[in-house]
Protein backbone atom coordinates (compact mmCIF):
# COMPACT_ATOMS: atom_id res chain seq x y z
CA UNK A 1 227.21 -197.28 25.52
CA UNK A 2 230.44 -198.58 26.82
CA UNK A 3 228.73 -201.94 28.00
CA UNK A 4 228.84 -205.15 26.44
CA UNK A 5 232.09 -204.42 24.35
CA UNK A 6 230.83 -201.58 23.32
CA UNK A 7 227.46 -202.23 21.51
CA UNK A 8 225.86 -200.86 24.41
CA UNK A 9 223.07 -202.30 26.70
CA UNK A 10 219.49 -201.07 27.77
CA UNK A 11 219.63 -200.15 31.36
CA UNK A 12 215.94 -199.20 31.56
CA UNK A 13 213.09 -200.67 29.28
CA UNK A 14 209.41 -199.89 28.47
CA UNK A 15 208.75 -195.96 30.17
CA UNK A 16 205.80 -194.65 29.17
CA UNK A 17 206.27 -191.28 28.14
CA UNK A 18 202.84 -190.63 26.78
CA UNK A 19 199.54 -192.88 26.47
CA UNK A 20 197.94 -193.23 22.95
CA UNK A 21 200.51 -191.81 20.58
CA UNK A 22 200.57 -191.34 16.80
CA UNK A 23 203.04 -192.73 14.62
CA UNK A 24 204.09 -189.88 14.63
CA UNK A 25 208.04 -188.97 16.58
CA UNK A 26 210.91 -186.67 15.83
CA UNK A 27 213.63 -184.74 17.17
CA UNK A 28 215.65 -181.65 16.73
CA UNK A 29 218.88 -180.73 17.70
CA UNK A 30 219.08 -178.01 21.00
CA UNK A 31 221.03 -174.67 20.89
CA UNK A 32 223.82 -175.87 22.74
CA UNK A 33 224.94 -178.69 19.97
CA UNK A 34 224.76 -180.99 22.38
CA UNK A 35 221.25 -181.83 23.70
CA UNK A 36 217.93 -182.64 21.54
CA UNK A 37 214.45 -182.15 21.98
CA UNK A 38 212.11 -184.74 21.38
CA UNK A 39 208.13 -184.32 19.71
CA UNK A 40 205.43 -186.95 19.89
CA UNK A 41 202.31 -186.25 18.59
CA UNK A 42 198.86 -187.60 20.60
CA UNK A 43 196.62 -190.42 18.73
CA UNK A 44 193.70 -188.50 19.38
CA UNK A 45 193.94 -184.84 18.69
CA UNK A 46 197.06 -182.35 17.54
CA UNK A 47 198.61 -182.33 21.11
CA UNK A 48 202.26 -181.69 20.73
CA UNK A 49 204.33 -183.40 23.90
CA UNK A 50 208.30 -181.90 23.86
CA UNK A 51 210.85 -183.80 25.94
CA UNK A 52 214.15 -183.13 26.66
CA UNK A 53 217.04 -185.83 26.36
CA UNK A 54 220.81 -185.10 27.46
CA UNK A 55 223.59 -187.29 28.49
CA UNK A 56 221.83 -188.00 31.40
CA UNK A 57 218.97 -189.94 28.86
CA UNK A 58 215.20 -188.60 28.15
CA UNK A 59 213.11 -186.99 30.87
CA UNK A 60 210.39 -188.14 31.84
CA UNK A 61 208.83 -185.22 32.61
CA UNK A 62 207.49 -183.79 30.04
CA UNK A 63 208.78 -180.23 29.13
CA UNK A 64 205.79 -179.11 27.10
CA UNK A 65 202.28 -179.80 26.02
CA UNK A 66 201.58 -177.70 23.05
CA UNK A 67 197.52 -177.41 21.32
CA UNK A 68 197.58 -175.19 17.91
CA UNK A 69 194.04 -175.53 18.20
CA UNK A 70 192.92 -175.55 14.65
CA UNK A 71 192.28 -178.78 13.78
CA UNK A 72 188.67 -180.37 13.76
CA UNK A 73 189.04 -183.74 14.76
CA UNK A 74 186.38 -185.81 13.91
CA UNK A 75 185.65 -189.60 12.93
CA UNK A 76 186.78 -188.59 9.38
CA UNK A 77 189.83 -187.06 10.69
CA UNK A 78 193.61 -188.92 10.42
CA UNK A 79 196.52 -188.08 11.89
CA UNK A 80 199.09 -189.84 10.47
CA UNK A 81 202.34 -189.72 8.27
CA UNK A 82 205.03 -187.90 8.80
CA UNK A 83 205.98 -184.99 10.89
CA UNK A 84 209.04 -183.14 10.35
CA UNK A 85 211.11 -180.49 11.36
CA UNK A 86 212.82 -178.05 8.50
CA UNK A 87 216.78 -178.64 8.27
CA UNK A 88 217.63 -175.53 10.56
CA UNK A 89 214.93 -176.87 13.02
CA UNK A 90 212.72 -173.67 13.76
CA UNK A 91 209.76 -175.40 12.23
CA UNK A 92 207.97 -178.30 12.41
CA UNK A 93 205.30 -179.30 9.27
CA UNK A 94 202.47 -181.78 9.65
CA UNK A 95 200.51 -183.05 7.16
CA UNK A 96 196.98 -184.12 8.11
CA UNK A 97 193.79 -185.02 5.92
CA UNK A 98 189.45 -185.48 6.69
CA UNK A 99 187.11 -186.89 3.87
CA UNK A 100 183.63 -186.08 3.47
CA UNK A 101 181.62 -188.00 0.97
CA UNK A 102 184.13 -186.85 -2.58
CA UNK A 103 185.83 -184.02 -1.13
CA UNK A 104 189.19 -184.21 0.48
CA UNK A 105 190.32 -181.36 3.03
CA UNK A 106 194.04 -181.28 3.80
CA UNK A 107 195.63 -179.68 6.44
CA UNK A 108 198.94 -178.57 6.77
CA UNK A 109 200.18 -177.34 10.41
CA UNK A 110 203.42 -175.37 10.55
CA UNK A 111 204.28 -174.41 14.12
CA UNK A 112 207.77 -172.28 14.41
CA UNK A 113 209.87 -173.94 17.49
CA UNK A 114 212.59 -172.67 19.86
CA UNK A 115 215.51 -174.45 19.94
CA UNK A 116 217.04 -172.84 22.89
CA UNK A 117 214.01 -172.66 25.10
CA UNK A 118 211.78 -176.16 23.58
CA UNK A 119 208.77 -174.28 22.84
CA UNK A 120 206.40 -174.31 20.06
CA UNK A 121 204.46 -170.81 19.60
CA UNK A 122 202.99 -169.49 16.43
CA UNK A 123 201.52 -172.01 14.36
CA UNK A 124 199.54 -171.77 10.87
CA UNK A 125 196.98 -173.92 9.33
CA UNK A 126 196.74 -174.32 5.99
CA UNK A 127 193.82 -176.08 4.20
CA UNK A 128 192.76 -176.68 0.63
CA UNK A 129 190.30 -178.89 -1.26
CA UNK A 130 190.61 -181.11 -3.60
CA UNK A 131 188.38 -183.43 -5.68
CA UNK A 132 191.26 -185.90 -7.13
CA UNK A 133 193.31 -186.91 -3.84
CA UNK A 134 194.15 -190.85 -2.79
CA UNK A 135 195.40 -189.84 0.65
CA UNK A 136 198.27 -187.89 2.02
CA UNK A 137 201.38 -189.37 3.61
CA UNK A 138 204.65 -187.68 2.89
CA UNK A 139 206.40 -184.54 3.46
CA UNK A 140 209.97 -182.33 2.88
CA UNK A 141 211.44 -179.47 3.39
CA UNK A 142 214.31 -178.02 0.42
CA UNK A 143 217.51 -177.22 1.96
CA UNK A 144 217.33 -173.69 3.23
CA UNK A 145 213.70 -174.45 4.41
CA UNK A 146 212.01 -172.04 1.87
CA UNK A 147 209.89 -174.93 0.23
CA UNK A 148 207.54 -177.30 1.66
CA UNK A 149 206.85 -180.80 -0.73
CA UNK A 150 203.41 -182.65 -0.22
CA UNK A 151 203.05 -185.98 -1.54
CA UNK A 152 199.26 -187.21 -2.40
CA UNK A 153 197.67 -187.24 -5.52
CA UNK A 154 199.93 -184.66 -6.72
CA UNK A 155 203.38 -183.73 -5.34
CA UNK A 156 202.70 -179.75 -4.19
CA UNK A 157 205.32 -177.31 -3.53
CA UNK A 158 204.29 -174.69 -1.21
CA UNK A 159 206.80 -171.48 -0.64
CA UNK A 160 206.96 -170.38 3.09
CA UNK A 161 208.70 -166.76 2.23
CA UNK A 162 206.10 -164.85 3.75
CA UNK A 163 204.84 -166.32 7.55
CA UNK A 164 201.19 -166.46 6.14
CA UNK A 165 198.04 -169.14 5.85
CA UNK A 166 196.72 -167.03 3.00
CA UNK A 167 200.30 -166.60 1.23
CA UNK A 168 201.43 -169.90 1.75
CA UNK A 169 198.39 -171.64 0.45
CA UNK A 170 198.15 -169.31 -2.62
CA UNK A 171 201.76 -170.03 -3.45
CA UNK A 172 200.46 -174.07 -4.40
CA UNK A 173 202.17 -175.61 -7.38
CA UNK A 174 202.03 -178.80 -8.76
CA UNK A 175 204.81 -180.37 -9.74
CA UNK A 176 203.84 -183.30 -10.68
CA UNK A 177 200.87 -185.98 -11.18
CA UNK A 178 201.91 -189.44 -9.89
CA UNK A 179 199.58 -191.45 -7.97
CA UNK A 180 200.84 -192.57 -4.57
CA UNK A 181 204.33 -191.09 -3.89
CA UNK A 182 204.77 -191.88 -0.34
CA UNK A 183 207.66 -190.97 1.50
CA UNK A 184 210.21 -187.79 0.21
CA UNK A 185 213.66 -187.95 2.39
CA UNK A 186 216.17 -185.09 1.73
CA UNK A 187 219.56 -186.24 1.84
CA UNK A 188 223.44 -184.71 2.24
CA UNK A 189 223.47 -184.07 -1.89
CA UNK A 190 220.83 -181.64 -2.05
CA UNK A 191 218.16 -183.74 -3.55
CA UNK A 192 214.97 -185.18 -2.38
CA UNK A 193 214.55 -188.68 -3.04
CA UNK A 194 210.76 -190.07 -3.23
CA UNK A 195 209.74 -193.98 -2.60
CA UNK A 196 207.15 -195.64 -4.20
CA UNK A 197 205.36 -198.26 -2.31
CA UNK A 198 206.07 -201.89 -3.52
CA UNK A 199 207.90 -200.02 -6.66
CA UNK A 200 211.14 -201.05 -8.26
CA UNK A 201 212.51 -197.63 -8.15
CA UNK A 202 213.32 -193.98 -6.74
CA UNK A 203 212.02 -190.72 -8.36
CA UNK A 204 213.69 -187.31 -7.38
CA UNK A 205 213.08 -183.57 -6.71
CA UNK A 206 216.93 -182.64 -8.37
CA UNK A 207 216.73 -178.69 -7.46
CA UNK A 208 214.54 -178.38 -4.88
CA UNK A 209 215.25 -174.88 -4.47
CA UNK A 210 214.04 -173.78 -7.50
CA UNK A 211 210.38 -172.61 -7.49
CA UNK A 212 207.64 -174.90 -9.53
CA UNK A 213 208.82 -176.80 -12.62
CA UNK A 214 211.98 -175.79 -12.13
CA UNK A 215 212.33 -178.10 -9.60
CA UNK A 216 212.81 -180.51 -11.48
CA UNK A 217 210.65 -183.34 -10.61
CA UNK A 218 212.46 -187.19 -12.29
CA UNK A 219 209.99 -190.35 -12.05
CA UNK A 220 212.07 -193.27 -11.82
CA UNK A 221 215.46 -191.61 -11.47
CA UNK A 222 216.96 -194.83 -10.05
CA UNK A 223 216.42 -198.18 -11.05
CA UNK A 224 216.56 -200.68 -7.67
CA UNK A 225 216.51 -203.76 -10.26
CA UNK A 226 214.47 -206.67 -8.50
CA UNK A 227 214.39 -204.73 -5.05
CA UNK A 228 210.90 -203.25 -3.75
CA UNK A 229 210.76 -200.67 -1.76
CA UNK A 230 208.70 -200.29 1.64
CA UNK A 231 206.02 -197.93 2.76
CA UNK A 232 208.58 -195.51 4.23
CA UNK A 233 211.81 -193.48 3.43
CA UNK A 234 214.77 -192.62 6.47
CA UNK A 235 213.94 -189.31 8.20
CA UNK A 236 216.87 -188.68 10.84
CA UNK A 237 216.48 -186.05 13.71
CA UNK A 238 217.44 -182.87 12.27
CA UNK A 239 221.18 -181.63 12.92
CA UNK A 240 222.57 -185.24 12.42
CA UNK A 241 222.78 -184.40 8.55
CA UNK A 242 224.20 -180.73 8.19
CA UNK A 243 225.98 -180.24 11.96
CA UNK A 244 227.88 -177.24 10.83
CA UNK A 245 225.84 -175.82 8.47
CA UNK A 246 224.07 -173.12 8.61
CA UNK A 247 221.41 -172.31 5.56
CA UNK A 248 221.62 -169.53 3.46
CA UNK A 249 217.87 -168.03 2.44
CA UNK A 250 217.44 -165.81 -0.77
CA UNK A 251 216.44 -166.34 -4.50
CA UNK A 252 218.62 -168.41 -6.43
CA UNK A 253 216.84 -166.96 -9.51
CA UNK A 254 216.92 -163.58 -10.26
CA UNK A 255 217.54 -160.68 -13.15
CA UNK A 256 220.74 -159.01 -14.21
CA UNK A 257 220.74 -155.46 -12.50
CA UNK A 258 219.00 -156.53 -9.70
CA UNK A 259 219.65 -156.27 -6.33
CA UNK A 260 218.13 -159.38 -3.46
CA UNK A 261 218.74 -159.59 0.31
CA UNK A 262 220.43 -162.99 1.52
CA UNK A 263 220.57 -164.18 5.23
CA UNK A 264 221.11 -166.98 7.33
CA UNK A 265 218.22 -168.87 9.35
CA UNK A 266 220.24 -170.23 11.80
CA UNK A 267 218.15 -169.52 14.60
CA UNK A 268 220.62 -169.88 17.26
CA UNK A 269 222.30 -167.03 18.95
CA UNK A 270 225.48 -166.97 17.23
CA UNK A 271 229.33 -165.28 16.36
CA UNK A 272 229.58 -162.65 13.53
CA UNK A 273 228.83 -163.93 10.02
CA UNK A 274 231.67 -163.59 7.41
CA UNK A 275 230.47 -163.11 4.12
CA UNK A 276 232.02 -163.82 0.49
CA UNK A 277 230.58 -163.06 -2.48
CA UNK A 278 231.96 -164.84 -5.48
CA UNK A 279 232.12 -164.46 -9.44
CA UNK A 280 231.79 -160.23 -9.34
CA UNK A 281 228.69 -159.71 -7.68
CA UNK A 282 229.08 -157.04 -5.82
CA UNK A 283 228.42 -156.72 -1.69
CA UNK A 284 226.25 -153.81 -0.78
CA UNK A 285 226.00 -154.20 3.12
CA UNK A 286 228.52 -154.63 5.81
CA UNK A 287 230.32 -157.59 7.15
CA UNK A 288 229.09 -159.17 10.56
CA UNK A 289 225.72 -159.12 9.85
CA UNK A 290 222.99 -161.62 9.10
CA UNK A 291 221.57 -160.04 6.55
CA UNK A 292 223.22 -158.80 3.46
CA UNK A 293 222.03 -157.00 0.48
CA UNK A 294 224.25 -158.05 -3.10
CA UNK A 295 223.76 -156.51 -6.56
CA UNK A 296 223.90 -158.63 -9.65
CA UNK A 297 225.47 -156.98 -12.74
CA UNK A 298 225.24 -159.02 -15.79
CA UNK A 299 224.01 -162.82 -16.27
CA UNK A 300 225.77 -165.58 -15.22
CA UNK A 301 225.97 -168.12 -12.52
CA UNK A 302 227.56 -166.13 -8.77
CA UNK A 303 228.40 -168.05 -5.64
CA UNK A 304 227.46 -166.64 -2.49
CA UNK A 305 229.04 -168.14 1.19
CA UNK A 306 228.64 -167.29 4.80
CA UNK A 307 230.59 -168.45 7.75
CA UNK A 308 231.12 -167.93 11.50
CA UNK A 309 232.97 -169.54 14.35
CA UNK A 310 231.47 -172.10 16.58
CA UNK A 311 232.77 -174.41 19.21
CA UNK A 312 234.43 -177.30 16.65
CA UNK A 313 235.02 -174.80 13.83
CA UNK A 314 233.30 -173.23 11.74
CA UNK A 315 229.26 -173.39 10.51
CA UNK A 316 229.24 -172.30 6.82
CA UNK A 317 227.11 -172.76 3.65
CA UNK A 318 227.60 -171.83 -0.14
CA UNK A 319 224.82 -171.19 -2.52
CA UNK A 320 224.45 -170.78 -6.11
CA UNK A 321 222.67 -167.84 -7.94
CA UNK A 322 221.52 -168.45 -11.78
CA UNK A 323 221.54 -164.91 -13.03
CA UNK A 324 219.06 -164.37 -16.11
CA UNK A 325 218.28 -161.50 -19.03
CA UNK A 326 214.21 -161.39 -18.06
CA UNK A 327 213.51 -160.40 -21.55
CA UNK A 328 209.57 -161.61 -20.96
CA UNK A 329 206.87 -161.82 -23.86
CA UNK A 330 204.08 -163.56 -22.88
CA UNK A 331 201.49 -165.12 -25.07
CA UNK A 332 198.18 -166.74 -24.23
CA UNK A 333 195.58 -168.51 -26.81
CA UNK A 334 192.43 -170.13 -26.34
CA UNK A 335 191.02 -172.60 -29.12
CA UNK A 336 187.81 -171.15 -27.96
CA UNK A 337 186.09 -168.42 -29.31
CA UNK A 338 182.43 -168.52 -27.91
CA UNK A 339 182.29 -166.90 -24.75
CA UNK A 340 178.33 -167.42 -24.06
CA UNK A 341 177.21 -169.99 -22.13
CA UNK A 342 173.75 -171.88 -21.53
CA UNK A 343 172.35 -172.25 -18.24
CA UNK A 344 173.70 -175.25 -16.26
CA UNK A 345 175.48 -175.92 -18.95
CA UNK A 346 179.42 -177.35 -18.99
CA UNK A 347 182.10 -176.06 -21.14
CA UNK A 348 185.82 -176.83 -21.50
CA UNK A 349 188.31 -174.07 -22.63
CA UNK A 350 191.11 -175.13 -23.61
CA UNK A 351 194.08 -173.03 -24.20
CA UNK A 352 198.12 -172.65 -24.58
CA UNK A 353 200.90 -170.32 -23.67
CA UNK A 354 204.56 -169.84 -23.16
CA UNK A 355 204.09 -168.71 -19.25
CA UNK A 356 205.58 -171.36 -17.00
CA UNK A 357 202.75 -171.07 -13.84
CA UNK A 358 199.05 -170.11 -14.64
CA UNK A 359 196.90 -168.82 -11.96
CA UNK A 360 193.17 -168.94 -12.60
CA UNK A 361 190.88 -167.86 -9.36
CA UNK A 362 193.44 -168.56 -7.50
CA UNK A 363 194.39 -172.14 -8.75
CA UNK A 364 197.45 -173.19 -10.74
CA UNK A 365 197.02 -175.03 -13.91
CA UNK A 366 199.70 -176.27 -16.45
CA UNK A 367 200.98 -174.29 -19.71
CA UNK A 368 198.72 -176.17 -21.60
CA UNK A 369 195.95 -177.69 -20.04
CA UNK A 370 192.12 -176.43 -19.58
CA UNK A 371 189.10 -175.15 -18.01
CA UNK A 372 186.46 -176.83 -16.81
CA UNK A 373 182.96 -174.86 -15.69
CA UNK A 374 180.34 -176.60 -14.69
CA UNK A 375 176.50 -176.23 -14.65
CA UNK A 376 177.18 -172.21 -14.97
CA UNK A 377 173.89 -170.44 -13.39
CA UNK A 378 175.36 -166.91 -14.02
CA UNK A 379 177.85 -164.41 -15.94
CA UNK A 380 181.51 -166.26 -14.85
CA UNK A 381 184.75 -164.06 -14.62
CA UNK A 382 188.09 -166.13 -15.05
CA UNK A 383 191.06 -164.23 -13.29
CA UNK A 384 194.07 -165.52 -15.23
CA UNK A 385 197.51 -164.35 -13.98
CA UNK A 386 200.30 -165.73 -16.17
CA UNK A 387 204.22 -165.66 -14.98
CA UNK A 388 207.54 -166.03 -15.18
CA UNK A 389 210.45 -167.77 -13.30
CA UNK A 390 211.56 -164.33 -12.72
CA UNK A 391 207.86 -162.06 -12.72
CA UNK A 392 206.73 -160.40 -15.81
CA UNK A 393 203.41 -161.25 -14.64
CA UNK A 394 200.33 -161.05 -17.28
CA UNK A 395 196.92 -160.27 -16.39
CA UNK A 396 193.87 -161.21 -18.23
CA UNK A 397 189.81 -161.30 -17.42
CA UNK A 398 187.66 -163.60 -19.23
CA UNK A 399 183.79 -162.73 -18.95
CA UNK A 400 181.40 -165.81 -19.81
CA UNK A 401 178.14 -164.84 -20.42
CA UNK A 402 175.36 -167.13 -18.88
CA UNK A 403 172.08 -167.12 -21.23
């Protein structure tokens, strides 16, 4: 870098450091703050390769070759878009797609990663099918790498709480339906900003740590004027954003008189955490640990931080908690009274209610939207589980009789 006044000149060009490689690169910062580790993904099945680069430059020899195994690739199979790693950098999220004749299958591969060692282990694959998808591209993580975004046909938000295919896929929301989102970047201000392709303008995710609607999805938040945008949004190597930050995991939405554990996913081996908790909630663990436990009295908004010494400074981060009254009363109605049903025939129930998520069999609808069956051939049950931000969860069972 100290070459040619400074701009810095290549010394070596052109090493091949793998043959037939996806689109798909990105890197992560190492344990030691100073190193990085650096993922390409083969053209031809899920191969992970992991280098190492240092002040000495990249290594040619590669440091791992990791298969998750779970994909079936076929000639209907793509591999393509991006491929990220979560802001603390202990996992890595692909999205992948396969079409066969009008149904869609998409994939979404979450392997956890060791920053310390450069080793993938424990991966997940989630799939679902869908009827109504253009293709897949994008992909984000929120902040404190609780939420994974999907852009497709929908933008999906997908909670990773619980290490889980079956939680994880059942935890699908839709946050919004706009065609052809392409590219979600999370930048230093909390938001995610999406790009449109060949669009005059930038939509946004404003609270991206809030679960569902509360999310707060904004089509054409910024207006670029006469300016297009491209097929693509920046995605840096994760620890150039947020170097001394480390990420506070928790709810940020809870009840008055309630009591939530809060802890830090750095996943580096690290000093003793100070904690501070703001605005009268009260600390119900000791200090030093990663974990704590902190009991909300009365509604309000409470500011919880956590620190510890590194090498430069300090890491730290500072969340916000929205404290609520939970009084819940939740009402469901269904312009539908008939519930008998002719063989192979098609009905549409349409129906309204003040819940903000609706779960029917295991699928999410809107407040006030409706269901579709189609050529019933027997007695249908409809599961319907209706909730809350904050859980009050209603249960109801619909029986359709099929004569």
């Amino acid at each position: 870098m100290n070459r040619n006044g400074g701009n810095g000149e290549i010394v070596q060009a052109e090493q091949i450091l793998m043959d037939s490689s996806s689109e798909r690169v990105t890197a992560v910062r190492h344990c030691n703050g100073r190193d990085w580790w650096v993922i390409g993904q083969h053209g031809f099945d899920e191969k992970l390769f992991v280098w190492l680069m240092d002040s000495s430059g990249i290594h040619k020899q590669i440091h791992q070759i990791y298969d998750p195994q779970f994909l079936r690739i076929k000639d209907h199979h793509w591999i393509g878009g991006y491929m990220k790693f979560s802001p603390n950098g202990n996992i890595l999220a692909e999205h992948n797609y396969s079409i066969n004749g009008n149904i869609t299958s998409l994939f979404i591969g979450l392997h956890k990663f060791d920053l310390n060692t450069g080793y993938f282990y424990n991966s997940l694959n989630i799939e679902y099918k869908d009827y109504h998808i253009f293709y897949n591209y994008g992909l984000e993580f929120s902040p404190s790498g609780r939420y994974l975004y999907l852009t497709e046909s929908f933008i999906r938000q997908f909670d990773l709480k619980h290490w889980n295919a079956d939680s994880i896929a059942n935890s699908r929301v839709n946050i919004a339906r706009i065609n052809v989102l392409d590219c979600p970047s999370l930048c230093k201000d909390g938001k995610i900003y999406l790009t449109n392709l060949y669009k005059t303008f930038v939509s946004t995710i404003n609270n991206p740590e809030r679960k569902g609607l509360r999310a707060n999805f904004e089509y054409k938040a910024i207006d670029l004027g006469p300016n297009q945008v491209p097929q693509g949004a920046p995605s840096p190597a994760r620890g150039l954003m947020w170097p001394f930050r480390t990420f506070i995991k928790g709810e940020y939405e809870v009840c008055k008189q309630s009591r939530h554990k809060y802890f830090i996913s750095d996943p580096c081996s690290h000093e003793p955490v100070q904690w501070t908790i703001l605005d009268s909630a009260q600390l119900k663990t000791a200090q030093g640990l990663d974990t704590v436990d902190v009991y909300f009295p009365r509604p309000g908004t409470y500011r919880i931080a956590a620190a510890y010494p590194v090498r430069c400074g300090f890491k730290s981060d500072t969340i916000t908690i929205e404290v609520n009254e939970c009084i819940c009363n939740t009402k469901w109605k269904s312009t539908l009274k008939d519930t008998q049903l002719c063989y192979l025939g098609n009905i549409t129930i349409p129906y309204q209610t003040n819940a903000q998520y609706v779960k029917i069999n295991q699928n999410y609808f809107y407040p006030d939207d409706s269901i579709v069956i189609k050529q019933i051939k027997a007695d249908t049950c409809l599961d319907i589980t209706l909730s809350n931000f904050f859980g009050c969860d209603t249960k109801i069972s619909l029986l359709y009789r099929c004569l």
